[in-house]
Protein backbone atom coordinates (compact mmCIF):
# COMPACT_ATOMS: atom_id res chain seq x y z
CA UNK A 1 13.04 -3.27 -20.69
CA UNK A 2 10.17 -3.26 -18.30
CA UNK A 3 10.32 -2.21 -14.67
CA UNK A 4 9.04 -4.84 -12.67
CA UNK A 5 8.31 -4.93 -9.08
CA UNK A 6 7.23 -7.42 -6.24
CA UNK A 7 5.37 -5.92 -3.77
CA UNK A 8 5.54 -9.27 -1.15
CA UNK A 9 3.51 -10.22 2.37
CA UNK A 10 0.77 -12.67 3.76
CA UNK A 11 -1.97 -10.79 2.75
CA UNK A 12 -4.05 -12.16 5.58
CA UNK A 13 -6.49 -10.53 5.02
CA UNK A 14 -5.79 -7.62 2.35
CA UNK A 15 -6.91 -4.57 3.77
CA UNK A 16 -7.30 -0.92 2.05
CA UNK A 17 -3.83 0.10 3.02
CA UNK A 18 -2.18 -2.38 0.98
CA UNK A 19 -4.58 -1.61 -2.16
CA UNK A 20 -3.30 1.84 -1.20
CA UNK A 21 0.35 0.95 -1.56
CA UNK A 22 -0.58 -1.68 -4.53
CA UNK A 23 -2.18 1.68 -6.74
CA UNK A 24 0.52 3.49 -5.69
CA UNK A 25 3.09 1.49 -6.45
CA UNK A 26 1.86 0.09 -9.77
CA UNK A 27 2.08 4.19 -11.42
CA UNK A 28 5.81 3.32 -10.49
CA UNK A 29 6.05 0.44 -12.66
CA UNK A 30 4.89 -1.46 -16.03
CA UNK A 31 4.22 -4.44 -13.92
CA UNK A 32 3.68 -5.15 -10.53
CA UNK A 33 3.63 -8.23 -9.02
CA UNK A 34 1.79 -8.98 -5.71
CA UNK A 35 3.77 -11.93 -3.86
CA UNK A 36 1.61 -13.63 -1.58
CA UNK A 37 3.60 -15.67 1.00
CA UNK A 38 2.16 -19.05 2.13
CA UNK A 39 4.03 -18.46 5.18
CA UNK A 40 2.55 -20.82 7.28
CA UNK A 41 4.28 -20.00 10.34
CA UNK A 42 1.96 -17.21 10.84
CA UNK A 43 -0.89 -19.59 11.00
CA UNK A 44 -3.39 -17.81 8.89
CA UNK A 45 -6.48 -17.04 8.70
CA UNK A 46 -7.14 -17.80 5.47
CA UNK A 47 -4.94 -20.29 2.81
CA UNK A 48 -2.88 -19.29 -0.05
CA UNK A 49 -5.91 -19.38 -2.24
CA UNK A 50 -8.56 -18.05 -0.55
CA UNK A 51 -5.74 -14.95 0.10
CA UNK A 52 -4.76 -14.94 -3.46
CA UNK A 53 -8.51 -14.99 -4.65
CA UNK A 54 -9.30 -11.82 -2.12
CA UNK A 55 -6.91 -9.84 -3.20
CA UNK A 56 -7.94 -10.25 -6.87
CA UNK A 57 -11.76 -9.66 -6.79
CA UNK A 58 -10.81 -6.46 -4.81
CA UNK A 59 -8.65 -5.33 -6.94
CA UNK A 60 -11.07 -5.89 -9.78
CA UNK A 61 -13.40 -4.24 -7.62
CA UNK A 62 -11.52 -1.42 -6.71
CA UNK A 63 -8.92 -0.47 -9.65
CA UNK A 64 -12.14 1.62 -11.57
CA UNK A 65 -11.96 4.00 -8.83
CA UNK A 66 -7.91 4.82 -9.24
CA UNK A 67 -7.24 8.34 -10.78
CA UNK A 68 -3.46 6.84 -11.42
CA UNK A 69 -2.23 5.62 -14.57
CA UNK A 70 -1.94 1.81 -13.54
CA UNK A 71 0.83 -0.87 -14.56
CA UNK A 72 -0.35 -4.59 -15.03
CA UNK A 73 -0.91 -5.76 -11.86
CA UNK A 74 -0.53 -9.40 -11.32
CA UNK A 75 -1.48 -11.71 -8.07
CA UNK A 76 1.32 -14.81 -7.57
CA UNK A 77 1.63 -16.82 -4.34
CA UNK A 78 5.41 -18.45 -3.44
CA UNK A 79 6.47 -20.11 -0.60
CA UNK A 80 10.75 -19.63 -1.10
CA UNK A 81 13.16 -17.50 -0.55
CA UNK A 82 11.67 -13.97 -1.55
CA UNK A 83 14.87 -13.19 -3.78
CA UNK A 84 14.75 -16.49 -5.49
CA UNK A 85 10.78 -15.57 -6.13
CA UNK A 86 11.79 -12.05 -7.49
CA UNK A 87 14.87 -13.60 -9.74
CA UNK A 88 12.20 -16.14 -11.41
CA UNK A 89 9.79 -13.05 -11.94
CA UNK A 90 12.80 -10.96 -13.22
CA UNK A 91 12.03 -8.50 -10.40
CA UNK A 92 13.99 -4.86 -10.41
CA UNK A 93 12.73 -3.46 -7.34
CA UNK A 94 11.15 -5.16 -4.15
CA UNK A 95 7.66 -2.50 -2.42
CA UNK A 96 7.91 -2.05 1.15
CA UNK A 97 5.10 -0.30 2.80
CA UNK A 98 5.51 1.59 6.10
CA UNK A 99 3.12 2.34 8.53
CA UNK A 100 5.07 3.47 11.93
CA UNK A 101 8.94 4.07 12.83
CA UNK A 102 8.07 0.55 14.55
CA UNK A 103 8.17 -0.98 10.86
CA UNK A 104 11.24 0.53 9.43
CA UNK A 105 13.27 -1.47 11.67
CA UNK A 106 12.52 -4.35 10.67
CA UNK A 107 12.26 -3.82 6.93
CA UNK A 108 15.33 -1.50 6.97
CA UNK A 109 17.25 -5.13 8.84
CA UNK A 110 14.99 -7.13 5.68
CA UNK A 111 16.31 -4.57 3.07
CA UNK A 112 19.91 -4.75 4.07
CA UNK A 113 20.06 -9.25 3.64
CA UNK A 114 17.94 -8.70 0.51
CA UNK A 115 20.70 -6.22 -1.02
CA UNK A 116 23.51 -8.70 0.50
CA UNK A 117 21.51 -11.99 -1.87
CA UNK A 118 20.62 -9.73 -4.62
CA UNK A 119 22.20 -5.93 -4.79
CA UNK A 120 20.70 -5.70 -8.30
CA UNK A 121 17.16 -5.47 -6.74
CA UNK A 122 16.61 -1.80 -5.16
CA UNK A 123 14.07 -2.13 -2.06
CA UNK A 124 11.71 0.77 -2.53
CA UNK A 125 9.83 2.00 0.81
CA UNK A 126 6.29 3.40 0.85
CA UNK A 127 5.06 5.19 3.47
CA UNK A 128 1.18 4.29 4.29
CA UNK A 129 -1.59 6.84 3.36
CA UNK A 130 -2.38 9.03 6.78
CA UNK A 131 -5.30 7.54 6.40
CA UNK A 132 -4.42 3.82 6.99
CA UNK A 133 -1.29 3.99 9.44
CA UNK A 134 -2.80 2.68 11.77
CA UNK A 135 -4.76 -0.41 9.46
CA UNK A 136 -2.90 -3.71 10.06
CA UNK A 137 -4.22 -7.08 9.40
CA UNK A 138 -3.77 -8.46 12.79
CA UNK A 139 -6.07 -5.75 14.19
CA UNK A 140 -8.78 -5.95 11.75
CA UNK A 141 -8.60 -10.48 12.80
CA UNK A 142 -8.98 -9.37 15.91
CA UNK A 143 -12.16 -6.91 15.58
CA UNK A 144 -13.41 -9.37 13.42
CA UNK A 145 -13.74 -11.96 15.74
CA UNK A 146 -14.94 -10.28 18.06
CA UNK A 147 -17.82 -8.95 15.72
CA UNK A 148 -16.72 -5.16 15.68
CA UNK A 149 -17.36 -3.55 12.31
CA UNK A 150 -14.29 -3.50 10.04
CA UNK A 151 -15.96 -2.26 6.84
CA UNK A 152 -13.70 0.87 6.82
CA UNK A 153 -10.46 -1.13 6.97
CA UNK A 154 -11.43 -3.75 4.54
CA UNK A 155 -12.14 -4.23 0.95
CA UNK A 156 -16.32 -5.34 0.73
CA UNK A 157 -15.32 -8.90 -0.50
CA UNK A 158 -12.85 -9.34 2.29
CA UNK A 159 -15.14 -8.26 5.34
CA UNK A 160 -17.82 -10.76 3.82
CA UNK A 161 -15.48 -13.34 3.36
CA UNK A 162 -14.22 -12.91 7.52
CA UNK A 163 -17.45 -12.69 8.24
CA UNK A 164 -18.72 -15.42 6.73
CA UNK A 165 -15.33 -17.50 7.99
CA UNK A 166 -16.35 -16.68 11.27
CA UNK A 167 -19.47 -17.58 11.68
């Protein structure tokens, strides 16, 4: 039986600290499924597509540098109930990456519904690289648009695609 996993968020943008906890957690699994939320509530920055699309060209970009043995790693976007997404992807266990103290709140709250829908789907937490605790997509939006230099948070194809948004 294969271990699957759903590693789920907005994406908006991807930055290097979720490739970080994508490489990471695909040596955990035979496939890993990145769940891009259309979550439009958020208002993003970029649509479903254009997030979906990102994420894949950096992947491809940046999976010849892993030293890990890699699962399949596969890009899907959903817009339901994230259980009812992992159920129709036959999902065994759910990433969660965490940056600060500030984030295991909330996902430990997320964790404990998810278990209470679906206790057959463990929620494994990740803690962020040191390197890119502090890397949230929000902030690099922000420094973006107001033309500081997010090359170092960022993925090459996703700082020209901001910057090109922008202008």
């Amino acid at each position: 039986m294969k271990r699957i996993a759903l590693y789920p968020g907005t994406f908006d943008p991807v930055t290097n600290g979720h490739l970080d906890i994508i490489y990471r957690a695909s040596s955990l699994c035979d496939v890993l499924i990145i769940g891009v939320a259309e979550n439009i509530g958020k208002n993003p920055f970029f649509d479903i597509s254009q997030r979906k699309s990102l994420i894949e060209k950096a992947i491809d970009t940046t999976n010849a540098k892993s030293t890990r043995k890699l699962g399949e790693i596969k890009v899907k976007s959903f817009d339901n109930l994230l259980i009812d997404f992992a159920r129709s992807n036959y999902v065994t266990m759910i990433i969660r990456g965490l940056r600060a103290v500030s984030d295991f709140d909330y996902e430990f709250q997320m964790a404990g519904m998810n278990a209470r829908l679906a206790n057959d789907i463990e929620t494994v937490f990740l803690t962020a690289s040191e390197r890119h605790q502090f890397v949230a997509s929000r902030f690099v939006k922000e420094i973006a648009l107001l033309e500081g230099d997010i090359s170092s948070f960022v993925p090459s194809n996703v700082a020209k695609a901001i910057e090109k948004k922008r202008k």
